[in-house]
Protein backbone atom coordinates (compact mmCIF):
# COMPACT_ATOMS: atom_id res chain seq x y z
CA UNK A 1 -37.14 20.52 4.88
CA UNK A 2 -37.95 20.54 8.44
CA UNK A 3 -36.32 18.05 10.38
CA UNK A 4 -33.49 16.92 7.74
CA UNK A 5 -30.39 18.19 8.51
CA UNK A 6 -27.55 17.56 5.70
CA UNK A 7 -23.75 17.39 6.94
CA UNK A 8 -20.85 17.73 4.64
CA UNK A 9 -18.25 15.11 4.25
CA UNK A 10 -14.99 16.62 4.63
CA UNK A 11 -13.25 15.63 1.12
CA UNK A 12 -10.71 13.27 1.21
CA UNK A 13 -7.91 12.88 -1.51
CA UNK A 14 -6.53 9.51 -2.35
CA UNK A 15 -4.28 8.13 -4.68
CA UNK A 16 -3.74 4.59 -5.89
CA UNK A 17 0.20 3.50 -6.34
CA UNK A 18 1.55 0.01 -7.18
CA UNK A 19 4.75 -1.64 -5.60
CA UNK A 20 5.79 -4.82 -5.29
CA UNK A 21 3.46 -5.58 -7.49
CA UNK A 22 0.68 -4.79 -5.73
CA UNK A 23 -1.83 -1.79 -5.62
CA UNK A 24 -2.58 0.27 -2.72
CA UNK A 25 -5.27 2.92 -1.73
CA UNK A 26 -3.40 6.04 0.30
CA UNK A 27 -4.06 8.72 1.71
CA UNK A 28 -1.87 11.61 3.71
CA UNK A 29 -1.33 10.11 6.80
CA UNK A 30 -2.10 6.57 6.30
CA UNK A 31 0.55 3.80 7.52
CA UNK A 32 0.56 1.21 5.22
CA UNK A 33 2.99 -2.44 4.91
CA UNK A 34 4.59 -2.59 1.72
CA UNK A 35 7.20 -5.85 0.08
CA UNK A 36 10.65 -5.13 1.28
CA UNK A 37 12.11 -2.01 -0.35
CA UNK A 38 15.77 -1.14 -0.43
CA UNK A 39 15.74 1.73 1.82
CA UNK A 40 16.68 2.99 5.41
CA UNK A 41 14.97 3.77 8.34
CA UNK A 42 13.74 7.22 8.64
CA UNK A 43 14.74 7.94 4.99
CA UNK A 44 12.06 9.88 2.64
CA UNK A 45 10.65 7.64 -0.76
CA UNK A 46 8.61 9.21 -3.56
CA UNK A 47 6.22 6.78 -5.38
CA UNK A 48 6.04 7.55 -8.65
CA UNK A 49 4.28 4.45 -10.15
CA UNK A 50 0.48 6.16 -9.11
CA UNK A 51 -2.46 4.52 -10.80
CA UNK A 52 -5.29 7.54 -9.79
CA UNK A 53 -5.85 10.11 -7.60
CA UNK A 54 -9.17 11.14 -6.38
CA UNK A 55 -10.07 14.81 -4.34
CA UNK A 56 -13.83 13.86 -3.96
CA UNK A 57 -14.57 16.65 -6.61
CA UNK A 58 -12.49 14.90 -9.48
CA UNK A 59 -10.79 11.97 -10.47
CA UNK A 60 -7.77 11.21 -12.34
CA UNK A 61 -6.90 7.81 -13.74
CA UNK A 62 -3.35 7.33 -15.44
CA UNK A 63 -3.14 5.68 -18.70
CA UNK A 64 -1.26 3.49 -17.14
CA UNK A 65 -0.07 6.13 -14.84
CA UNK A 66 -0.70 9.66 -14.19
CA UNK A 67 1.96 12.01 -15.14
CA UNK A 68 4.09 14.10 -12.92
CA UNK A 69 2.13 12.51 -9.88
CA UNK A 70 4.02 10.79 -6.87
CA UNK A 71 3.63 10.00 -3.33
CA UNK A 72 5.90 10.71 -0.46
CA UNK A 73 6.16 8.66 2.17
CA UNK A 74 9.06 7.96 5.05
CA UNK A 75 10.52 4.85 5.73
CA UNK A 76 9.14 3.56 9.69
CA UNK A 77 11.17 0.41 9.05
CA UNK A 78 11.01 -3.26 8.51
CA UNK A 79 9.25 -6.02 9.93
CA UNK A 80 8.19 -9.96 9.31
CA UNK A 81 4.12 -10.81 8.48
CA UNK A 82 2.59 -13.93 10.09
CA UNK A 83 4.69 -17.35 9.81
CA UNK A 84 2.97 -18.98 7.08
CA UNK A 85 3.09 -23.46 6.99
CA UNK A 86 3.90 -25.17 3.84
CA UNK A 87 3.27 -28.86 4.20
CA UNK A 88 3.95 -30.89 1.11
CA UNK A 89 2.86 -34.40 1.03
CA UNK A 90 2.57 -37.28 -1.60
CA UNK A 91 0.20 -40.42 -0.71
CA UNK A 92 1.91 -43.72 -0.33
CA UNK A 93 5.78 -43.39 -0.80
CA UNK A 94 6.09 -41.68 2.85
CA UNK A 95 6.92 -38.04 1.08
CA UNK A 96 6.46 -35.05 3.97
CA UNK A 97 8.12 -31.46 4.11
CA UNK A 98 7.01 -29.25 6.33
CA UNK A 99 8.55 -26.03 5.59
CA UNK A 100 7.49 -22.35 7.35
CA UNK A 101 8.11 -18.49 5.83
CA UNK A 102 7.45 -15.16 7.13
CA UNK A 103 7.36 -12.62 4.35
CA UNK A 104 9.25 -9.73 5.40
CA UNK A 105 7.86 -6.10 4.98
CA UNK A 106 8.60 -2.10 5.43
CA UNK A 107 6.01 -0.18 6.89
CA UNK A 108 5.34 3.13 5.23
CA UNK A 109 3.79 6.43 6.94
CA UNK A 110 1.99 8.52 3.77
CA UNK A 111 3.25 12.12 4.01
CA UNK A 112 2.04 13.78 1.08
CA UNK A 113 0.27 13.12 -2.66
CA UNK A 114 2.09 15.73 -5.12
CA UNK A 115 0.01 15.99 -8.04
C-alpha cells in the first residue's frame, strides 16, 4: 500500500425535520430559512416533527417520525425572500393583473439534535 494514504471523514450527524410543510436536512450549527413561525427573536424552539437522523455509523428513519427525537434551534429572526411577479393575462378582452409577493421567513441557527 505504498503510496495510498487513506484519511478519515470526520462523522457528521444529521437529522431530517419537516415544517411548514417542508423537509429539511440539519445539522448542529447549520443556519437554515424556515415559513414564518410564531416565535420571538432570540427565543429557543425544539423541532419535534424529525423524519431521520443519521451519525455516519447508523441511521434512523421514523415511521413517520422518530420517537423522543427533536431539534433545537434559536430564533435569529425574520426576514422577506425575493419579490416574486404574478402577471395574469387573458387574450382578447384586455384582462392584465400584475400582482408581486415576497414570502416572508425566520431564519433558524441549529443548536443541537437530541436523540
Amino acid at each position: 500500500m505504498a503510496g495510498k494514504t487513506t484519511t478519515k471523514k470526520k462523522s457528521k450527524t444529521y437529522a431530517i425535520v419537516e415544517t411548514g410543510g417542508k423537509q429539511y436536512k440539519v445539522s448542529a450549527g447549520d443556519t437554515i430559512d424556515v415559513e414564518r413561525l410564531p416565535a420571538e427573536e432570540g427565543s429557543t424552539i425544539e423541532m419535534d416533527r424529525v423524519l431521520l437522523i443519521a451519525d455516519g455509523k447508523k441511521v434512523n428513519v421514523g415511521r413517520p417520525t422518530v420517537e423522543g427525537a427533536k431539534v433545537i434551534a434559536d430564533v435569529l429572526g425574520e426576514g422577506k425572500g425575493e419579490k416574486i411577479i404574478v402577471f395574469k393575462y387573458k387574450p382578447k378582452v384586455h384582462y392584465r393583473r400584475k400582482i408581486g409577493h415576497r414570502q416572508i421567513y425566520t431564519r433558524l441557527a441549529i443548536k443541537e439534535i437530541v436523540c
